[in-house]
Protein backbone atom coordinates (compact mmCIF):
# COMPACT_ATOMS: atom_id res chain seq x y z
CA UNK A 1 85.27 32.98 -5.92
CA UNK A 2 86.09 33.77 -9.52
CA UNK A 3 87.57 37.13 -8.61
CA UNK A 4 90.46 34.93 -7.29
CA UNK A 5 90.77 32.92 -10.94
CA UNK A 6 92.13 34.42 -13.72
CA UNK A 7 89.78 32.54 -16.51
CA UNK A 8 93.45 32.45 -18.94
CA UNK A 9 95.43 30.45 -16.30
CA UNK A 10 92.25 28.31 -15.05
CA UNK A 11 92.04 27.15 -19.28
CA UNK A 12 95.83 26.47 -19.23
CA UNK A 13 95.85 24.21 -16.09
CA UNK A 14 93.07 22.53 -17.27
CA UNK A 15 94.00 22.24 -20.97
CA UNK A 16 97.49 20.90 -19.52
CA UNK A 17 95.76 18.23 -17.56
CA UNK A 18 96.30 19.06 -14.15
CA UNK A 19 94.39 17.85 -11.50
CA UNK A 20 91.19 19.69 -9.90
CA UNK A 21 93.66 19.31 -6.46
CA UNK A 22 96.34 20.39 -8.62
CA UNK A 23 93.93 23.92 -9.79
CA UNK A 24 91.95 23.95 -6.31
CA UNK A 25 95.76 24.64 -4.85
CA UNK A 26 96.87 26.82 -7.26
CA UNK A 27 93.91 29.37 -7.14
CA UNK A 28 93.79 28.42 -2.96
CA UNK A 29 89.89 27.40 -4.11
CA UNK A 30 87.86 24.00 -3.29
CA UNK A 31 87.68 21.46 -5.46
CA UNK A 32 84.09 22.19 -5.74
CA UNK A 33 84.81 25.85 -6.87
CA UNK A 34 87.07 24.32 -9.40
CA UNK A 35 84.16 22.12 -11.06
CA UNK A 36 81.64 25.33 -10.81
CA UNK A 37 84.23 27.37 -12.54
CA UNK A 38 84.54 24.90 -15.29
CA UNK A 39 80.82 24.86 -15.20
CA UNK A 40 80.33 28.83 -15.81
CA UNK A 41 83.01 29.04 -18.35
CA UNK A 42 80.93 26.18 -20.73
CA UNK A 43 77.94 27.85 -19.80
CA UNK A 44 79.52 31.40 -20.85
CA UNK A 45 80.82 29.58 -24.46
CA UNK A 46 84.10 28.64 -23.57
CA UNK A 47 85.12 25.03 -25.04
CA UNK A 48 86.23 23.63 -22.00
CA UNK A 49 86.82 20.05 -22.38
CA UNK A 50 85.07 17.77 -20.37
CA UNK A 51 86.68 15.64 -17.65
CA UNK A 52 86.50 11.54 -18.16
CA UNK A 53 86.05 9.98 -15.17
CA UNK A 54 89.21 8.25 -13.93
CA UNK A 55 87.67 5.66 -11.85
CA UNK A 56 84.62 3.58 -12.80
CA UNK A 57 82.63 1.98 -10.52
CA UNK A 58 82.25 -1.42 -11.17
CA UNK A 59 79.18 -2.17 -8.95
CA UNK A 60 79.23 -5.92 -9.33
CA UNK A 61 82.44 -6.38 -7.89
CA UNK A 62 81.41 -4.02 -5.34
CA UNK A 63 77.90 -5.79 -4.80
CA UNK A 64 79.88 -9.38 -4.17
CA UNK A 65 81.92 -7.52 -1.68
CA UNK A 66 78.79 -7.06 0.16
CA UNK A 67 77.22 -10.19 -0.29
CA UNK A 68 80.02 -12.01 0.80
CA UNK A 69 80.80 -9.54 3.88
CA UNK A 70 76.71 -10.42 5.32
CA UNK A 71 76.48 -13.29 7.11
């Protein structure tokens, strides 16, 4: 995997806000191989920022969607 990632262009892509789609295509890598690269550069020291979830889950709404869907 990371033989295919140059660590200098992964930290631009990311530091530029671009997508883990966005990296996964440019590399030709998963999604998931994006995340685990991220991973092992903060493990290794590098001050990767950390993602914020776009989407939050807002299980109550989602909860009355399923109450009201049972019968």
């Amino acid at each position: 995997m990371s033989a295919k990632i140059d660590p200098a262009e992964f930290v631009r892509q990311w530091t530029a806000g671009r997508s883990a789609v966005e990296i996964a295509d440019a590399f030709e890598i998963s999604q998931t191989s994006v995340a685990t690269f991220a991973c092992k550069l903060r493990k290794a020291g590098v001050g990767l920022p950390r993602r914020n979830a776009k989407r939050h889950l807002d299980v109550a709404a989602l909860n009355a969607l399923i109450a009201k869907a049972r019968p």
